[in-house]
Protein backbone atom coordinates (compact mmCIF):
# COMPACT_ATOMS: atom_id res chain seq x y z
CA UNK A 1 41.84 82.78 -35.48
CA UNK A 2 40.23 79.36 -36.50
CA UNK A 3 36.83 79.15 -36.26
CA UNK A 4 35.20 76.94 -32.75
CA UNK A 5 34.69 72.95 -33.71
CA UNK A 6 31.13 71.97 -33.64
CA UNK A 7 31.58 68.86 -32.46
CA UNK A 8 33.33 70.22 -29.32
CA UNK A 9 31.26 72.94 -29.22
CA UNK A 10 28.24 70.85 -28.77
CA UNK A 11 29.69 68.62 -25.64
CA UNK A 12 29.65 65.35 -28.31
CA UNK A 13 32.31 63.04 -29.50
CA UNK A 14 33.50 63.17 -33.36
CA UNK A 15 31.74 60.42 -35.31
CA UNK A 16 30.22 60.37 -38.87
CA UNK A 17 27.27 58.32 -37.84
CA UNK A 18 25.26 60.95 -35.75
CA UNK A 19 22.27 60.01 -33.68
CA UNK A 20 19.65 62.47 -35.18
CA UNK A 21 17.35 62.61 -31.63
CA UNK A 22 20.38 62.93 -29.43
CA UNK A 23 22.03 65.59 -31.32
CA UNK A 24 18.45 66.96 -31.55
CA UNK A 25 18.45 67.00 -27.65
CA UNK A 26 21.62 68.48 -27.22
CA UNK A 27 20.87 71.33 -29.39
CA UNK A 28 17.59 72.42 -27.29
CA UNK A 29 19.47 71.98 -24.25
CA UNK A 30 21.95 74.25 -24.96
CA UNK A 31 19.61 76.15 -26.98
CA UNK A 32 17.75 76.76 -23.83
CA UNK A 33 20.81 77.65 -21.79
CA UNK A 34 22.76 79.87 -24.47
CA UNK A 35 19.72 81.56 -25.70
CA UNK A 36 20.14 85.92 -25.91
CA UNK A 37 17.01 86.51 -24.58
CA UNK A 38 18.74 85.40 -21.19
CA UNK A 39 21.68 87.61 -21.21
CA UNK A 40 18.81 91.12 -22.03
CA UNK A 41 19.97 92.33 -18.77
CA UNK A 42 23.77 91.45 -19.13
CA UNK A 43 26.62 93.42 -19.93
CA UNK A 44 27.09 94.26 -23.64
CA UNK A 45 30.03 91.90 -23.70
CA UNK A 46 27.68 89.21 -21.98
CA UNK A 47 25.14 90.17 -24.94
CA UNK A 48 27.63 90.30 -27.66
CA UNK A 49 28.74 86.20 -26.59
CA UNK A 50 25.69 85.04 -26.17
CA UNK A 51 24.44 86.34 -30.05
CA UNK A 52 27.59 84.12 -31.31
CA UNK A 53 27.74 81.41 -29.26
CA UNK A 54 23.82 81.40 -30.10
CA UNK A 55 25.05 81.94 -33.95
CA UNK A 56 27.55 78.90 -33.44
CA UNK A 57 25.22 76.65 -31.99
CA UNK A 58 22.51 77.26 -35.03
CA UNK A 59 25.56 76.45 -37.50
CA UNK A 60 26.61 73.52 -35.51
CA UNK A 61 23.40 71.96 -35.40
CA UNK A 62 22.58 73.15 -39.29
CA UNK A 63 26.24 71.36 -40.56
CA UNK A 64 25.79 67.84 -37.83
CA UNK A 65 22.08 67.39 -38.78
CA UNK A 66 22.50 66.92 -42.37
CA UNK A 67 25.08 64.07 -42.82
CA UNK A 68 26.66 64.96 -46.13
CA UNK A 69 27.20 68.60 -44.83
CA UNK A 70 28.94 66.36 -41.92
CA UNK A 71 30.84 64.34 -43.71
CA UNK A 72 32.10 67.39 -45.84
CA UNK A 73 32.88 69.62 -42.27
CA UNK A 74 34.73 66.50 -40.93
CA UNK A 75 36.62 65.99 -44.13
CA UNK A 76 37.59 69.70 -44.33
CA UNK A 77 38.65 69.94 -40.74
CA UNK A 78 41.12 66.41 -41.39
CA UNK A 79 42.73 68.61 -44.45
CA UNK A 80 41.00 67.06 -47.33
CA UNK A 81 39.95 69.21 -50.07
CA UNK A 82 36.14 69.08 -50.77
CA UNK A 83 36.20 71.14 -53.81
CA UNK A 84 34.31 69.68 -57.13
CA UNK A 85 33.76 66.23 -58.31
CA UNK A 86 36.72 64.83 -60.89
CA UNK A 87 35.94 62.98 -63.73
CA UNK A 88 37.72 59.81 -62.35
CA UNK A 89 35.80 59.74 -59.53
CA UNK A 90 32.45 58.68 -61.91
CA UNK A 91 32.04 54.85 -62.48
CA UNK A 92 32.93 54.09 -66.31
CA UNK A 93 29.13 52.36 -66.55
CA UNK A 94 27.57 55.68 -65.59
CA UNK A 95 29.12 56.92 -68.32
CA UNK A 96 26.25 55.06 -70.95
CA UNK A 97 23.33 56.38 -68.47
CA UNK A 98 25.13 60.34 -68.85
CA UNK A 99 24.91 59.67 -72.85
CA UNK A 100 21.42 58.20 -72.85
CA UNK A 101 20.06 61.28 -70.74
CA UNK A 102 21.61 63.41 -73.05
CA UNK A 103 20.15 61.96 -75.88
CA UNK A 104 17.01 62.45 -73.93
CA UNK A 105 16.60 65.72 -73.22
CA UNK A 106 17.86 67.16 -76.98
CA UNK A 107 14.86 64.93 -78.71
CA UNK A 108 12.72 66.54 -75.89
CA UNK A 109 14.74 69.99 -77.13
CA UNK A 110 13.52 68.74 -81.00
CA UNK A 111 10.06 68.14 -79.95
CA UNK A 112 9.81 64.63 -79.44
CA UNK A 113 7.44 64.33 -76.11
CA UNK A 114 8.11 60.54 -76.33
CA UNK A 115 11.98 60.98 -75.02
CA UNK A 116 10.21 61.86 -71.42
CA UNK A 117 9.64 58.05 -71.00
CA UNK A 118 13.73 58.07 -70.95
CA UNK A 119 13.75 60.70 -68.98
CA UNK A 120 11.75 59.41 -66.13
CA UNK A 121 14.44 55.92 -66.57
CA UNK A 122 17.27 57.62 -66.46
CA UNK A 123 15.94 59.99 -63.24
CA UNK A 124 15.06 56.64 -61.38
CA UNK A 125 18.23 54.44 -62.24
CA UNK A 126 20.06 57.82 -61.10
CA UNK A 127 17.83 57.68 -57.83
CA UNK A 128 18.57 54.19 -57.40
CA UNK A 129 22.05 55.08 -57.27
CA UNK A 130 22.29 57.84 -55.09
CA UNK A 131 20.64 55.81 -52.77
CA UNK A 132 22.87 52.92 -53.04
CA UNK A 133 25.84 55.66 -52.73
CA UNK A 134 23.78 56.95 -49.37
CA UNK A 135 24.05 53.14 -48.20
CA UNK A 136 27.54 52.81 -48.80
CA UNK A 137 28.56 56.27 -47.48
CA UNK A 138 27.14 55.41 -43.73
CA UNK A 139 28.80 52.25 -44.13
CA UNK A 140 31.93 54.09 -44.42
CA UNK A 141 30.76 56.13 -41.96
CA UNK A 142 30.49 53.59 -39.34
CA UNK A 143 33.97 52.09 -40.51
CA UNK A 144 35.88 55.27 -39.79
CA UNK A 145 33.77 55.99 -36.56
CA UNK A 146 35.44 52.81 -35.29
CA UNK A 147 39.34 52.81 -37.24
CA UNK A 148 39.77 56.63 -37.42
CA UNK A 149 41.61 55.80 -40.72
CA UNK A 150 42.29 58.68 -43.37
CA UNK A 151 42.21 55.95 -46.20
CA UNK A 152 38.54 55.65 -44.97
CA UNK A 153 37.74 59.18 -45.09
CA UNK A 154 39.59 59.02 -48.79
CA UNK A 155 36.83 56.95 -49.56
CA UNK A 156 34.01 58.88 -47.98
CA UNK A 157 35.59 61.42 -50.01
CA UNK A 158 35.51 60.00 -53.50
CA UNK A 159 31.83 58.40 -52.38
CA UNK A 160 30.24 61.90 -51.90
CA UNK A 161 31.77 63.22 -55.01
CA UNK A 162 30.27 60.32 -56.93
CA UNK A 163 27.10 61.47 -55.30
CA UNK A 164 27.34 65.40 -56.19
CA UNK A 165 27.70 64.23 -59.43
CA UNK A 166 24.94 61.53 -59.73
CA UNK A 167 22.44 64.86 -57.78
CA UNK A 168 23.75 66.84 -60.65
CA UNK A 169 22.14 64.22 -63.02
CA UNK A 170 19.16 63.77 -61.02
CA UNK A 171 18.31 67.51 -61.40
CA UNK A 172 19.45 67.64 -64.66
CA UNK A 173 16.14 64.97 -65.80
CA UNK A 174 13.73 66.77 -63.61
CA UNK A 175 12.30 68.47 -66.86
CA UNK A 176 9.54 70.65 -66.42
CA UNK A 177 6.40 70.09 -69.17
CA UNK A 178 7.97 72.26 -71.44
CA UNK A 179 11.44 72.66 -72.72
């Protein structure tokens, strides 16, 4: 049996670019109408649905709030794998920023407490960039919102893998005081 769509679920039409407050709204209103402290007096069938449609609507509303985790449910359910980051999929120049991190965090390893400096550059220039990916990936969003194009999802695709792996970075120079 495939699992309910959210989207349908939820009474809302398929798009990437999600108003937060009305899909805020339409969670407490069915929240309020599917809730299992209605159905006490019901049938144990009666029960039994309203515990899972009540456990559907909390996933919903957990997977549509959070647009990467929308972007990745939308991809999966159009039959695009959303496994791991590739290699290719990382711009050549980020390549430098990877080795000068690294470089980084083994003087910090040796003892020199001067390579945090480097490490609080390469955190912010990694920042910089996940935001600028964030910026480009609702642009998408909005583009396949209107065109429905799989070549655009492709590309919302290789933009949150970029991402992942920039966030991987970005954790990877949050270095506690000691090492």
């Amino acid at each position: 049996m495939s699992s309910p769509d959210f989207y349908q679920f939820l009474g809302i039409p398929r798009r990437l670019a999600l108003d937060p407050k009305e899909l805020e709204t339409r969670f407490y209103a069915l929240s309020r109408k599917l809730h299992p402290d209605l159905f006490a007096r019901k049938s144990a069938a009666e029960q039994a649905k309203a515990l899972d449609d009540s456990a559907l609507l909390n996933d919903a509303f957990r997977t549509l709030r959070d647009p990467i985790k929308r972007a990745e449910y939308v991809l999966k359910a159009e039959g695009f794998d959303i496994g791991e980051q590739s290699t290719k999929d990382v711009p050549a120049e980020l390549l430098e920023e990877v080795f000068e991190l690294n470089m980084a965090l083994e003087e910090l390893r040796m003892g020199d407490d001067d390579a945090r400096e480097q490490l609080e550059i390469s955190r912010n220039t990694f920042l910089n960039m996940r935001d600028g990916l964030d910026a480009e990936t609702q642009a998408k969003f909005a583009e396949w919102d209107a065109s429905g194009e799989k070549s655009v999802l492709s590309e919302i695709r290789a933009l949150l893998n970029r991402r992942k792996y920039v966030t991987n970075l970005i954790e990877k120079a949050n270095v506690p005081d000691r090492v």
